[in-house]
C-alpha atoms as a PDB file:
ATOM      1  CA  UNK A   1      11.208   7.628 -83.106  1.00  0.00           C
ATOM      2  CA  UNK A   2       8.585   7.190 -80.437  1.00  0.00           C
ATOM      3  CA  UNK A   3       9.643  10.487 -78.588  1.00  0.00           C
ATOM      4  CA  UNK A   4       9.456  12.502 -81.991  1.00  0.00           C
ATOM      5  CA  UNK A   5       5.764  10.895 -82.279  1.00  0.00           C
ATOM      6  CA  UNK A   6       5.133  11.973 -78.861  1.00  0.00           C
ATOM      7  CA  UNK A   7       6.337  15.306 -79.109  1.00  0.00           C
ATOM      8  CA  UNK A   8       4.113  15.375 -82.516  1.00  0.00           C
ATOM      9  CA  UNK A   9       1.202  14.391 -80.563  1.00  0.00           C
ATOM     10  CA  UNK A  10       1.449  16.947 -77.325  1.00  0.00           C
ATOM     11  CA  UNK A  11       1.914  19.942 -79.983  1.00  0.00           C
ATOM     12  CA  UNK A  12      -0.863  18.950 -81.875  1.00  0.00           C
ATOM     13  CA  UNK A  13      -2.741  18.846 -78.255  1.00  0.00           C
ATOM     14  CA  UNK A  14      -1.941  22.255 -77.176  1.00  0.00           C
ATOM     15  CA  UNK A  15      -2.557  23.703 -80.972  1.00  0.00           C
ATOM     16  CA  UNK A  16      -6.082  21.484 -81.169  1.00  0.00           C
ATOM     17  CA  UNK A  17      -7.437  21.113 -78.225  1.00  0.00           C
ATOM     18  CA  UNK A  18      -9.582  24.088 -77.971  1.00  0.00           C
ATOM     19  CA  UNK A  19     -11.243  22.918 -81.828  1.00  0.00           C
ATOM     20  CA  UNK A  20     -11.340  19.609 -80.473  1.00  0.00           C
ATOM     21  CA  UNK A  21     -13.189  20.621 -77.470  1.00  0.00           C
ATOM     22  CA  UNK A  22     -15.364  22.962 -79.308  1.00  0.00           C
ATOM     23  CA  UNK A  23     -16.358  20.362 -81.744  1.00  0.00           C
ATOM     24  CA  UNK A  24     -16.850  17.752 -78.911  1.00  0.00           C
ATOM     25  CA  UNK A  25     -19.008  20.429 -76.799  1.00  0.00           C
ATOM     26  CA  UNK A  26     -21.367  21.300 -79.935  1.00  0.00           C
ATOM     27  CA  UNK A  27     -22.328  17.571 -79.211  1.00  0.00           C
ATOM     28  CA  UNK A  28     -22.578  16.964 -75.635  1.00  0.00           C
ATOM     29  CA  UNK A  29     -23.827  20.161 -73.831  1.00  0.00           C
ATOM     30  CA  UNK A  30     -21.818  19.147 -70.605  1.00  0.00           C
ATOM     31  CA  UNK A  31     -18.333  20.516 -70.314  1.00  0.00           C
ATOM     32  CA  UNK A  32     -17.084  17.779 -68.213  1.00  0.00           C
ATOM     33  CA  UNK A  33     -18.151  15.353 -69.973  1.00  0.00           C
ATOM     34  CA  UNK A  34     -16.893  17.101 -72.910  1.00  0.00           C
ATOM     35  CA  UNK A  35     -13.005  16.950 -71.122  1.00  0.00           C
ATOM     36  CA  UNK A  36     -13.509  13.057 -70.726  1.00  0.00           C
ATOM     37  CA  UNK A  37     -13.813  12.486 -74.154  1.00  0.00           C
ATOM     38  CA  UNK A  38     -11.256  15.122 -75.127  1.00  0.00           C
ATOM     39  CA  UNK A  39      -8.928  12.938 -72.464  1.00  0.00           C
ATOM     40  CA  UNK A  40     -10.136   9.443 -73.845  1.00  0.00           C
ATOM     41  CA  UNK A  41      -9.261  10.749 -77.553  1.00  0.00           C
ATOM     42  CA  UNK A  42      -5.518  11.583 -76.600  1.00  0.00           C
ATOM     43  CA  UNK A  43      -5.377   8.573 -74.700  1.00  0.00           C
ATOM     44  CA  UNK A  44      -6.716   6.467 -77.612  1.00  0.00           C
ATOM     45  CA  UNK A  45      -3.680   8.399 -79.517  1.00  0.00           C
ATOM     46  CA  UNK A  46      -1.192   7.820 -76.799  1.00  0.00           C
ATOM     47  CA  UNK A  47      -2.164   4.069 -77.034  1.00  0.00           C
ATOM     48  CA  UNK A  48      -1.868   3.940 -81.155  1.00  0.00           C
ATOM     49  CA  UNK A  49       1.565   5.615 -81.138  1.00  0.00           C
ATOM     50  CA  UNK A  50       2.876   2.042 -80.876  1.00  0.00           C
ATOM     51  CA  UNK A  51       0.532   0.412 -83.282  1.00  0.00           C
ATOM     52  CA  UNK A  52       2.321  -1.126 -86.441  1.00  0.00           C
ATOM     53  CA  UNK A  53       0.192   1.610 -88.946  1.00  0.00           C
ATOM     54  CA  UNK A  54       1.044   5.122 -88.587  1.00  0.00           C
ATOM     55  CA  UNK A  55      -1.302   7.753 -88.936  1.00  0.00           C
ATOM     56  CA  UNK A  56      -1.397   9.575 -92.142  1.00  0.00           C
ATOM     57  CA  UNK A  57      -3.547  12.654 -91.325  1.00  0.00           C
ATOM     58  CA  UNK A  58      -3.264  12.319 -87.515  1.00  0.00           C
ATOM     59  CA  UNK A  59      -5.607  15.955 -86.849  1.00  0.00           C
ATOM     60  CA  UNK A  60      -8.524  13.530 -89.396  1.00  0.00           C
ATOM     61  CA  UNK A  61      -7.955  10.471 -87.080  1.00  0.00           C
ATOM     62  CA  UNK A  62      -8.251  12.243 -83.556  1.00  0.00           C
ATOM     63  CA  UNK A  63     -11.948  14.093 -85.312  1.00  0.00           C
ATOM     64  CA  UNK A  64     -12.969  10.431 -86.330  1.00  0.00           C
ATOM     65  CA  UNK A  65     -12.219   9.059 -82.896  1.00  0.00           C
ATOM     66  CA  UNK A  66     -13.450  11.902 -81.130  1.00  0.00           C
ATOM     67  CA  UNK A  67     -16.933  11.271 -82.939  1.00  0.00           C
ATOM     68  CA  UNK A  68     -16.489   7.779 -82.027  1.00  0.00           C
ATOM     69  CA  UNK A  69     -16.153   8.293 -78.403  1.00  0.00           C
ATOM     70  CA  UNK A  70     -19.221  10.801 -78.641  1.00  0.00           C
ATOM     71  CA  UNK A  71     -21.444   7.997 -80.126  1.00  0.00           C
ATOM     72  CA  UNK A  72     -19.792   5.650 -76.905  1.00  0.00           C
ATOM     73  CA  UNK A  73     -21.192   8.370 -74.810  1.00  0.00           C
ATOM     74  CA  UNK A  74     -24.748   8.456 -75.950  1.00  0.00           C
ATOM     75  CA  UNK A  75     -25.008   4.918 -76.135  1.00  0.00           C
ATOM     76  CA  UNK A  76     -24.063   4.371 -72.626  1.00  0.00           C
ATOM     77  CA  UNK A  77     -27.078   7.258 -71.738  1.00  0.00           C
ATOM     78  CA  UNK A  78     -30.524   6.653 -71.198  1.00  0.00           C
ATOM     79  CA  UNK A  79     -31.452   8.639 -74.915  1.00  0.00           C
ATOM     80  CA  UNK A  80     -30.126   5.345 -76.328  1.00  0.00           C
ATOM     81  CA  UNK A  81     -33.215   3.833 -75.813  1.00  0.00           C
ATOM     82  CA  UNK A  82     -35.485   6.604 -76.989  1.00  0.00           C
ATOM     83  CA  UNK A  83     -32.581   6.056 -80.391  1.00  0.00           C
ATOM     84  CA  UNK A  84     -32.905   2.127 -80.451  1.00  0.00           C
ATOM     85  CA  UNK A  85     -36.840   2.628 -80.555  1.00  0.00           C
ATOM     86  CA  UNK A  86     -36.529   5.350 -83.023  1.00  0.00           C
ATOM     87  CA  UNK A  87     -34.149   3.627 -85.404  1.00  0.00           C
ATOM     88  CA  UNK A  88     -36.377   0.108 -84.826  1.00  0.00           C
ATOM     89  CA  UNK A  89     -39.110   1.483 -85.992  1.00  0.00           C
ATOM     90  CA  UNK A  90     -37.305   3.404 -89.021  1.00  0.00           C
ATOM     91  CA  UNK A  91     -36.357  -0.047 -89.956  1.00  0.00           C
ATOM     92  CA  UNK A  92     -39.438  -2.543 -89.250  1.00  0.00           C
ATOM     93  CA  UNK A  93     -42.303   0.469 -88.304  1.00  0.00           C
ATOM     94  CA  UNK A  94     -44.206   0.488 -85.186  1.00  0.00           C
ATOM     95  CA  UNK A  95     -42.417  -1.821 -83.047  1.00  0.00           C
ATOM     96  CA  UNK A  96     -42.921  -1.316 -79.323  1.00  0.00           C
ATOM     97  CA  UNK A  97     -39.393  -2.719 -77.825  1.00  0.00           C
ATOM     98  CA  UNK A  98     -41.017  -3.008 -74.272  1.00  0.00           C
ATOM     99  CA  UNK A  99     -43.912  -5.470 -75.759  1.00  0.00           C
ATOM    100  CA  UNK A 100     -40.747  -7.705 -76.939  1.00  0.00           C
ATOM    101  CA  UNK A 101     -39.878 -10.290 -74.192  1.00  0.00           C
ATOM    102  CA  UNK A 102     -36.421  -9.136 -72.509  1.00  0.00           C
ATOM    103  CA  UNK A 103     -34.022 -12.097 -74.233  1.00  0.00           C
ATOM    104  CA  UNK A 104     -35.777 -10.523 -77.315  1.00  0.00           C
ATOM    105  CA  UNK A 105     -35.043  -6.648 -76.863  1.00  0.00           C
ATOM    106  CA  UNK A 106     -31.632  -7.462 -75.667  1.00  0.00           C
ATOM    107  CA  UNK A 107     -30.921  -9.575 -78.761  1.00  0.00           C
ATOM    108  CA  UNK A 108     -32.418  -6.805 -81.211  1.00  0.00           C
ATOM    109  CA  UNK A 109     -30.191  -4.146 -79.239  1.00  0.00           C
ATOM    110  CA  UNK A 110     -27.252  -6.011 -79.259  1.00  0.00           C
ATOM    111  CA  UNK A 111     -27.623  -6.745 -82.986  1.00  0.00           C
ATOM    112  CA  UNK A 112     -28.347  -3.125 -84.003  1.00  0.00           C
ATOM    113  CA  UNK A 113     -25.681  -1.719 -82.460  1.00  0.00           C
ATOM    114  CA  UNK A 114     -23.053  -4.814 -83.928  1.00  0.00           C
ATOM    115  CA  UNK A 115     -24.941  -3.521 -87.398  1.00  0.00           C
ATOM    116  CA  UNK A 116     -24.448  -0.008 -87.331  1.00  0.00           C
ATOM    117  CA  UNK A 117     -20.172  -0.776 -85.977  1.00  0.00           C
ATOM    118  CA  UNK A 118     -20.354  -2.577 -89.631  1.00  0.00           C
ATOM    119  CA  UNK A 119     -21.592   0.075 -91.629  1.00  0.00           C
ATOM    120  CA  UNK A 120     -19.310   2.304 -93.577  1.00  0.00           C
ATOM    121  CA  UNK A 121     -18.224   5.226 -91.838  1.00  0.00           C
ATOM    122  CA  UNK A 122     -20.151   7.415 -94.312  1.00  0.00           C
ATOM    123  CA  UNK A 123     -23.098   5.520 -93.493  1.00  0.00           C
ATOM    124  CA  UNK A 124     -22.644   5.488 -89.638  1.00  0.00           C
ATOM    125  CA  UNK A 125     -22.394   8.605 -89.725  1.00  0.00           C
ATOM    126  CA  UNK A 126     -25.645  10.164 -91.114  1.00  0.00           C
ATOM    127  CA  UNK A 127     -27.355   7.344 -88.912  1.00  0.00           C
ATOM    128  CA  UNK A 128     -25.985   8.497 -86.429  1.00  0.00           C
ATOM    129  CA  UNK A 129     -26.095  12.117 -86.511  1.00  0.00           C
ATOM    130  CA  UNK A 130     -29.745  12.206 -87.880  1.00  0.00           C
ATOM    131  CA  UNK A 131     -31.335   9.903 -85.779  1.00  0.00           C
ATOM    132  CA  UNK A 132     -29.388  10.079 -82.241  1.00  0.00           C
ATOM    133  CA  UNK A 133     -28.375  13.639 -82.440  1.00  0.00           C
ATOM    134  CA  UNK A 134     -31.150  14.632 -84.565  1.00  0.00           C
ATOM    135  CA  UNK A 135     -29.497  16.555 -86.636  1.00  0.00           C
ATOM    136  CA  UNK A 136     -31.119  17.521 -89.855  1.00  0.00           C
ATOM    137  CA  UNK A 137     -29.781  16.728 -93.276  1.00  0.00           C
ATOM    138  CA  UNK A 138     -29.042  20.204 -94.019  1.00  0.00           C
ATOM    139  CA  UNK A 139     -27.179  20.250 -90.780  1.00  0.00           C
ATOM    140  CA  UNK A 140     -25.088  17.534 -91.483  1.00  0.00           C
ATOM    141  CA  UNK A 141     -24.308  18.370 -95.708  1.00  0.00           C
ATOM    142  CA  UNK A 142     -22.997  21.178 -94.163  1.00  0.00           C
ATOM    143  CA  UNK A 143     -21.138  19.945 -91.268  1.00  0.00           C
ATOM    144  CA  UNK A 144     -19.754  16.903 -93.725  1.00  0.00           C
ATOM    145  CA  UNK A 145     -19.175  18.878 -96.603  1.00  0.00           C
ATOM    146  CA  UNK A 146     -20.948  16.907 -99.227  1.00  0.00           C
ATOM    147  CA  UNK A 147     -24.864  17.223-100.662  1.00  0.00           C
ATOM    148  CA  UNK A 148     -27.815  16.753 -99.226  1.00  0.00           C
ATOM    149  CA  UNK A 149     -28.494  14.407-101.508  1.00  0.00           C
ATOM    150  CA  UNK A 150     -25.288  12.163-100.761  1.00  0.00           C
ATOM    151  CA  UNK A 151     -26.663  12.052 -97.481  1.00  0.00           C
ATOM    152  CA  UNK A 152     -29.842  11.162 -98.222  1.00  0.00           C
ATOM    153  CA  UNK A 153     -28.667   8.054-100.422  1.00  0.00           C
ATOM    154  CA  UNK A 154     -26.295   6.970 -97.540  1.00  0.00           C
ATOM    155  CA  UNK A 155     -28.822   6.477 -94.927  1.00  0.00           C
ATOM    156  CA  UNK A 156     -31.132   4.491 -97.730  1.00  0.00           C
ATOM    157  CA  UNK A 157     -27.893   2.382 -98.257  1.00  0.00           C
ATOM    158  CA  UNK A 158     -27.412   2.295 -94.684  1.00  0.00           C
ATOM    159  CA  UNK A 159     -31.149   1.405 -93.546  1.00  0.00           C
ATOM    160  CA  UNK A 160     -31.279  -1.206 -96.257  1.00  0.00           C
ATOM    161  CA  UNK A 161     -28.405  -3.229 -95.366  1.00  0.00           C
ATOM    162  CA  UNK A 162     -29.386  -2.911 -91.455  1.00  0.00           C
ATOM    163  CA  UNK A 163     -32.931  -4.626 -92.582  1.00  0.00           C
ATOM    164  CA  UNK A 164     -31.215  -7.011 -93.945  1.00  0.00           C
ATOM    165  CA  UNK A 165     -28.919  -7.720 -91.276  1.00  0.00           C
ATOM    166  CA  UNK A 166     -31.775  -7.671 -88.849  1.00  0.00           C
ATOM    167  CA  UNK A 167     -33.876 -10.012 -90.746  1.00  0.00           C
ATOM    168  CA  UNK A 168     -34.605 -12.097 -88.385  1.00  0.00           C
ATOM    169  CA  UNK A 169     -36.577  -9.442 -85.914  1.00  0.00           C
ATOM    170  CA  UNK A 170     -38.737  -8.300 -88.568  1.00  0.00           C
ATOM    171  CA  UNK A 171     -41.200 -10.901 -88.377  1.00  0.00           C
ATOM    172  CA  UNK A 172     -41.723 -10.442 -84.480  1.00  0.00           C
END
């Protein structure tokens, strides 16, 4: 059974890699960069063969985890920062994060980050795409298939709940 999933996975590799790639590469401008995260999604695949669930649309799931690694990526770059300050003041207004003692701005971080892993993926999504790739809502209707104003009513969904769920920094 494994080697039939296997052999599942390594066609779908050579028949998608190239879209994969493609749509990996319209997000992160380096190409090698671009391979790691092509790599880490197969990996991540190679790893889930043996997981209890199979996977129902497996071509969906390697897309969701490819975006997945691509939001890894930019978090672990320095434009997180200019994203946490963006998305902090989206959420509470002008807030300088550098004014905030370090204990402070790590804890606020930390938490926003936790907050956005707990959104919906819908949700994650257009927070992601609008405010760390800065993509624009037409951009992303069209790239997600759905209405402009679906997105729009996601990210008010979205930023609502991640006030709430950040509560506690508003008042600083």
């Amino acid at each position: 059974m494994e080697t039939i999933l296997i052999n599942k996975l390594a066609t779908n590799y050579t028949r998608e890699r190239r879209g994969l790639l493609r749509f990996i590469r319209a997000r992160i401008s380096n190409l090698r960069d671009a391979e790691d995260i092509l790599q880490e999604v197969f990996v991540q695949a190679l790893k889930h063969l043996n997981a209890m669930e199979p996977i129902d649309n497996l071509m969906a799931w390697l897309y969701t985890v490819a975006q997945n690694r691509i939001i890894d990526w930019y978090r672990r770059r320095k434009s997180g920062e200019r994203f946490e300050q963006d998305l902090t003041e989206e959420l509470f207004g002008q807030v300088d994060l550098d004014l905030l003692d370090i204990e402070d701005q790590e804890g606020l971080v930390e938490n926003l980050y936790q907050a956005i892993e707990e959104l919906p993926e819908p949700q994650k999504r257009v927070i992601v795409l609008q405010a760390l790739h800065e993509m624009t809502f037409r951009e992303i209707a069209e790239m997600e298939g759905v209405s402009i104003n679906t997105l729009l009513a996601r990210k008010r969904q979205a930023i609502k709940y991640l006030r709430e769920r950040l509560t506690d920094f508003q008042e600083k």
